[in-house]
C-alpha atoms as a PDB file:
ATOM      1  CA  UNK A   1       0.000   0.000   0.000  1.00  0.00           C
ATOM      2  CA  UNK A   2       1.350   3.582  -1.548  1.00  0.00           C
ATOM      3  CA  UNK A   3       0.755   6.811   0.758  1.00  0.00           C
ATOM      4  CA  UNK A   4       0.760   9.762  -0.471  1.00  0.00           C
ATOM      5  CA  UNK A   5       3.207  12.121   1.758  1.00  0.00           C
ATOM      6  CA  UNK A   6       1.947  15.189   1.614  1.00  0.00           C
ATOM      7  CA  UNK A   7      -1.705  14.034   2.883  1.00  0.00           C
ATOM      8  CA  UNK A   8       0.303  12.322   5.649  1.00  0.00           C
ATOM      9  CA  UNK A   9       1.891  15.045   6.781  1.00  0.00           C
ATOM     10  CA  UNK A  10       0.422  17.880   9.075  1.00  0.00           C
ATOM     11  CA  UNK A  11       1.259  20.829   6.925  1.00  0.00           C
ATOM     12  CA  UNK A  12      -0.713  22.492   4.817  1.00  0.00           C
ATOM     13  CA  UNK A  13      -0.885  20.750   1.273  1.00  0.00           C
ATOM     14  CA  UNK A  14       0.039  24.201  -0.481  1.00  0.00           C
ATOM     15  CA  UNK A  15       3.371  25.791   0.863  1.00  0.00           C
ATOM     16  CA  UNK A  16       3.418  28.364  -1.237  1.00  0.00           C
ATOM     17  CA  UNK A  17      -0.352  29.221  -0.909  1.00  0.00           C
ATOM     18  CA  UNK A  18       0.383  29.173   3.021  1.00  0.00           C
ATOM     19  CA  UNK A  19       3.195  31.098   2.536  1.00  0.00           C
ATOM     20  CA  UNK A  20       1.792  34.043   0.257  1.00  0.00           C
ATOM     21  CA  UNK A  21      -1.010  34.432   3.160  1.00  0.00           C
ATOM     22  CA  UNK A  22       1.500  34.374   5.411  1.00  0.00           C
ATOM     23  CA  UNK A  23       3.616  37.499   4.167  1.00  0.00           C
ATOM     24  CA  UNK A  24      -0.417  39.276   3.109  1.00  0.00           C
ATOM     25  CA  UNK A  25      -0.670  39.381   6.804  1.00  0.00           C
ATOM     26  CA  UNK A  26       2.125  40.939   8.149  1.00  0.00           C
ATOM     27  CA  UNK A  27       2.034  43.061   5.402  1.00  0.00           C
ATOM     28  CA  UNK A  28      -1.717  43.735   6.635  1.00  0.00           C
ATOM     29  CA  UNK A  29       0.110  44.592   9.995  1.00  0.00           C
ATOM     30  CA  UNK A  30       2.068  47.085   8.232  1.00  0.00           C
ATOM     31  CA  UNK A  31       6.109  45.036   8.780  1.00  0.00           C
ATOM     32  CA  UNK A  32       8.175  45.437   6.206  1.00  0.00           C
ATOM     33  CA  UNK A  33       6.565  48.044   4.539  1.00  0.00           C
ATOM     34  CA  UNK A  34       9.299  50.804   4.280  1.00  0.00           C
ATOM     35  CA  UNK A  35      12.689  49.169   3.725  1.00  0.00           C
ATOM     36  CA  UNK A  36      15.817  51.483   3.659  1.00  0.00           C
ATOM     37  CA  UNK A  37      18.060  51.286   0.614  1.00  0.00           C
ATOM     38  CA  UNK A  38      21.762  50.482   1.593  1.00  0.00           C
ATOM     39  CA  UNK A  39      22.739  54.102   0.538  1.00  0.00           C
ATOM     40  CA  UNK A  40      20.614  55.726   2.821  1.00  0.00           C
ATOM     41  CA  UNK A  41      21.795  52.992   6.035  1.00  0.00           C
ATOM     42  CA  UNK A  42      25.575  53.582   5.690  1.00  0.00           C
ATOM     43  CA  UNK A  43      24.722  57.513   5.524  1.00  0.00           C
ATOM     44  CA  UNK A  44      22.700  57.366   8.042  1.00  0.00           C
ATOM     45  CA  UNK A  45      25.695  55.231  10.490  1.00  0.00           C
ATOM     46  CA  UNK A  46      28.225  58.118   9.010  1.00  0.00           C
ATOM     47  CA  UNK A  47      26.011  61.075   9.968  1.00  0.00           C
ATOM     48  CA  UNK A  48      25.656  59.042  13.697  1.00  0.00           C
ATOM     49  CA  UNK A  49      29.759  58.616  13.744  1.00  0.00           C
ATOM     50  CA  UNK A  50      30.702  61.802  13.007  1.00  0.00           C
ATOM     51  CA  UNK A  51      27.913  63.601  15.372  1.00  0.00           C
ATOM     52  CA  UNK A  52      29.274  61.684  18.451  1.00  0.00           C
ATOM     53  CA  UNK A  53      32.786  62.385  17.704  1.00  0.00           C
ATOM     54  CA  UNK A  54      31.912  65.898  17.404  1.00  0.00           C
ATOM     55  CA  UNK A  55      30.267  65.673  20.729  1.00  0.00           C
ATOM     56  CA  UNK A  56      33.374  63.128  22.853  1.00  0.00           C
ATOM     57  CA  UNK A  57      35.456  65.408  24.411  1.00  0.00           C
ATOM     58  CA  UNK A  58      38.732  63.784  25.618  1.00  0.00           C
ATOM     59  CA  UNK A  59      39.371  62.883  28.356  1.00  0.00           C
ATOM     60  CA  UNK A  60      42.836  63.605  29.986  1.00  0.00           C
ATOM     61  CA  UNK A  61      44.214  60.554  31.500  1.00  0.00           C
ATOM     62  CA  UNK A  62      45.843  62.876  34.304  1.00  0.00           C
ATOM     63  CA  UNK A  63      46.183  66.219  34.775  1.00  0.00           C
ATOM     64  CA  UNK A  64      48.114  69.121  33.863  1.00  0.00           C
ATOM     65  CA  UNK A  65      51.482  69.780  34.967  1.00  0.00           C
ATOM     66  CA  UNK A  66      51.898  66.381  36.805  1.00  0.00           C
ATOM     67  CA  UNK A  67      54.302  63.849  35.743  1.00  0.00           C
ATOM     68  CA  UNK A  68      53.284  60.218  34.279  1.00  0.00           C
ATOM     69  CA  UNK A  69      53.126  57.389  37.077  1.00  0.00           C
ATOM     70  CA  UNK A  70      54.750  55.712  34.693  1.00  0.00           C
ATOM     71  CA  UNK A  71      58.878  56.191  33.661  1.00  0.00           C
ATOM     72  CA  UNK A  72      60.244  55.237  30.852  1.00  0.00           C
ATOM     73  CA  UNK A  73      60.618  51.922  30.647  1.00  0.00           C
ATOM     74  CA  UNK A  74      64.293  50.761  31.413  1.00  0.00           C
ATOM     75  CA  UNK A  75      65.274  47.963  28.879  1.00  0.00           C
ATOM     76  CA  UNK A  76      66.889  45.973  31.280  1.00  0.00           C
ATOM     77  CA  UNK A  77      63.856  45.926  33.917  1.00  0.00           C
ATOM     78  CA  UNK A  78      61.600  43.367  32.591  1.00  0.00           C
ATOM     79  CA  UNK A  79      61.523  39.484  33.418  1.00  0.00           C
ATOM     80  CA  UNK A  80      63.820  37.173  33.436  1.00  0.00           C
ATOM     81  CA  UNK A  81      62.647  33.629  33.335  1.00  0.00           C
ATOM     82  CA  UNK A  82      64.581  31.266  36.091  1.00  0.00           C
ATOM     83  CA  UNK A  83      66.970  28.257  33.900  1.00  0.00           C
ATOM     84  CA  UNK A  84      65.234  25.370  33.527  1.00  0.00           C
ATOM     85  CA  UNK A  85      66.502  22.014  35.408  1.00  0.00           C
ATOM     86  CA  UNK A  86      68.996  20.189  33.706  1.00  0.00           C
ATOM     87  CA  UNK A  87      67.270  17.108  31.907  1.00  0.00           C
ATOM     88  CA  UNK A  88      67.061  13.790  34.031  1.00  0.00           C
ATOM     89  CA  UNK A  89      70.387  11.595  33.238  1.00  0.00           C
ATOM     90  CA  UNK A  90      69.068   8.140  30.782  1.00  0.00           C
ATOM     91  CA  UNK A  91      68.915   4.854  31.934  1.00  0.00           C
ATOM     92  CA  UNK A  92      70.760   1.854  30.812  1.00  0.00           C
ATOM     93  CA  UNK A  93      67.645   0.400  29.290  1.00  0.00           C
ATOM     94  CA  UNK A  94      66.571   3.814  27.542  1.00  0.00           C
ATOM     95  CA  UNK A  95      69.632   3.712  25.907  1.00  0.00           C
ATOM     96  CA  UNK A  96      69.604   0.262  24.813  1.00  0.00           C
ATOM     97  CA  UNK A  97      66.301   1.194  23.412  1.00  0.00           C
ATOM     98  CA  UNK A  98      67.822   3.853  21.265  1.00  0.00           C
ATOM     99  CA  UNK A  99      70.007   1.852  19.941  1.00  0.00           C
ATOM    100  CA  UNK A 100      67.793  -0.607  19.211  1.00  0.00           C
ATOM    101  CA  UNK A 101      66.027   1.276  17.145  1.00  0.00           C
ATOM    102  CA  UNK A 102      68.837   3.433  15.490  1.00  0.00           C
ATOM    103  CA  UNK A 103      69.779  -0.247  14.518  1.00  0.00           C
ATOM    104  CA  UNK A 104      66.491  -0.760  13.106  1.00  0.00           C
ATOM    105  CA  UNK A 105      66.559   2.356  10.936  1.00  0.00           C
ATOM    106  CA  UNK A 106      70.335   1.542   9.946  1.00  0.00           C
ATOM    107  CA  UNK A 107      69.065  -2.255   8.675  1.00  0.00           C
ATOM    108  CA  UNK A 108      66.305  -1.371   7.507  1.00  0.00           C
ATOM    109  CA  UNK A 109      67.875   1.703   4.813  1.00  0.00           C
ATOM    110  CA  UNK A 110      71.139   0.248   4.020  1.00  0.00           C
ATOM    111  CA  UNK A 111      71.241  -3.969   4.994  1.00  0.00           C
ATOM    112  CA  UNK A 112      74.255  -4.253   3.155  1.00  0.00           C
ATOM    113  CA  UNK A 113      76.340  -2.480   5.901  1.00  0.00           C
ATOM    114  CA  UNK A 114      75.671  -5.993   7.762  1.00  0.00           C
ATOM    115  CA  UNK A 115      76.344  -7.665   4.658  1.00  0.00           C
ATOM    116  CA  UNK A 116      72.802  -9.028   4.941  1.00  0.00           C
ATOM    117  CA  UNK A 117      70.084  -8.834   1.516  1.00  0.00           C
ATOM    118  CA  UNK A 118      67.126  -6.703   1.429  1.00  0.00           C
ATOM    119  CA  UNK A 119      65.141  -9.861   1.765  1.00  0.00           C
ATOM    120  CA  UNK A 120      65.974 -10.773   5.066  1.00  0.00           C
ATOM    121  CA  UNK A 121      67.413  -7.173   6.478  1.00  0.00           C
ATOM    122  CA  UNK A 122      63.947  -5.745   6.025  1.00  0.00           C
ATOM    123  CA  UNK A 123      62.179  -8.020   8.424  1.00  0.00           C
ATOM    124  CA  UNK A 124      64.946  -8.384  10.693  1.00  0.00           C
ATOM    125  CA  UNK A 125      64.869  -4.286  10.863  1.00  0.00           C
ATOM    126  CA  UNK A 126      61.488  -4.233  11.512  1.00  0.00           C
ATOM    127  CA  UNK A 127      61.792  -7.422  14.082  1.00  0.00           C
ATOM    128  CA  UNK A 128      65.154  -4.962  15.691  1.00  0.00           C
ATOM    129  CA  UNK A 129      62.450  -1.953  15.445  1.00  0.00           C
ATOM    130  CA  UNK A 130      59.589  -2.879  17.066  1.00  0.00           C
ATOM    131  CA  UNK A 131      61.964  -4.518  19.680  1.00  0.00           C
ATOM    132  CA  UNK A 132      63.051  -1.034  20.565  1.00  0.00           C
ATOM    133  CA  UNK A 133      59.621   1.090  20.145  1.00  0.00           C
ATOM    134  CA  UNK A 134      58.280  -1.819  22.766  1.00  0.00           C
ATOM    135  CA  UNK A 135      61.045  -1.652  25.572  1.00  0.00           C
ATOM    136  CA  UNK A 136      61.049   2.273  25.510  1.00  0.00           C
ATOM    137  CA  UNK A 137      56.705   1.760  25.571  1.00  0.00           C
ATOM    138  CA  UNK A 138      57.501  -0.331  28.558  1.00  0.00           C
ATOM    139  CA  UNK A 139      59.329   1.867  30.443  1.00  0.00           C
ATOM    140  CA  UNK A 140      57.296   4.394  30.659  1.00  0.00           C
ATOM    141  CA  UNK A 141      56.678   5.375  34.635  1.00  0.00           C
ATOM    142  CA  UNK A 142      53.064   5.025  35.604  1.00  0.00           C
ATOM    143  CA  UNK A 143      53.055   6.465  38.903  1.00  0.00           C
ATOM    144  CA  UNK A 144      54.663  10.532  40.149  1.00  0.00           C
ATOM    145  CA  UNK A 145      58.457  10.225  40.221  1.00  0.00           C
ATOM    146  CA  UNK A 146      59.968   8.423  43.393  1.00  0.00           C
ATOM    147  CA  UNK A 147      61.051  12.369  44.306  1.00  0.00           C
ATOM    148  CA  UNK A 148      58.074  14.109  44.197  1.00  0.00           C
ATOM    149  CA  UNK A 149      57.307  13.774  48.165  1.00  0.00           C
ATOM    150  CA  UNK A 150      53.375  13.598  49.212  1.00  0.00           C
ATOM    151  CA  UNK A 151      51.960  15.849  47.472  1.00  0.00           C
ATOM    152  CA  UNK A 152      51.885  15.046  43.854  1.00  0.00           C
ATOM    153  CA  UNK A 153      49.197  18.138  42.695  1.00  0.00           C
ATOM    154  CA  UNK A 154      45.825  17.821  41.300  1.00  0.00           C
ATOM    155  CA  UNK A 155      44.244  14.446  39.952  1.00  0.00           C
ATOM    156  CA  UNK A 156      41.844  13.616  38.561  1.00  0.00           C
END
């Protein structure tokens, strides 16, 4: 069985009919009966503009005859950001991992420095690879460091 949609559905079977009553009666109501060009708008703004900055006054930040608050600014008197701490010493496994994987990438570009073939230096680069990407994955701390006392900031 084949429904027609438009007796299904709970508009009006004529949009445009509903529509062109629509607009007859605000236009009955008297909107959008007067609308200004674009020529007369953007004079109309200008005229606004120009009267109030005819009518601003300014405004003296500080009166006459004192001096500014403010110096001139000295080049040397601004902030200074404290060094940054030295970067944590590396493990003996973090750099095994490194050169696992600089290893990897060596095998894997140029085999023949091993005096191995492309066929099997490409899978054992990838093997040497993966070996290193995994023990450096496995590392990784999971807890604060073993120095950072009690209070180990906000968590969520």
């Amino acid at each position: 069985m084949v429904m027609n949609s438009r007796r299904d559905s709970n508009g009006p079977e004529d949009v445009d009919a509903a529509f062109a009553e629509i607009v007859a009666g605000l236009e009955r109501d008297g909107v959008g009966s007067r609308w200004p060009d674009e020529a007369e708008a953007k004079s109309e703004k200008a005229e606004k503009s120009a009267e109030s900055r005819a009518e601003a006054e300014p405004v003296p930040l500080r009166p006459e005859g004192q001096p500014s608050v403010v110096a001139e600014e000295d080049p040397e008197d601004h902030y200074v950001p404290p060094e940054p701490p030295p970067l944590p010493t590396l493990r003996k496994g973090t750099i095994a991992a490194l050169v696992l994987i600089a290893v990897g990438v060596v095998l894997l570009v140029v085999p023949g420095l091993f005096g191995l073939t492309t066929q099997y230096g490409a899978p054992l680069a990838l093997v040497v690879l993966c070996s290193g990407v995994a023990l450096l994955i496995m590392r990784i701390r999971n807890g604060p460091p073993p120095d950072s006392g009690w209070d180990d900031g906000a968590q969520l």
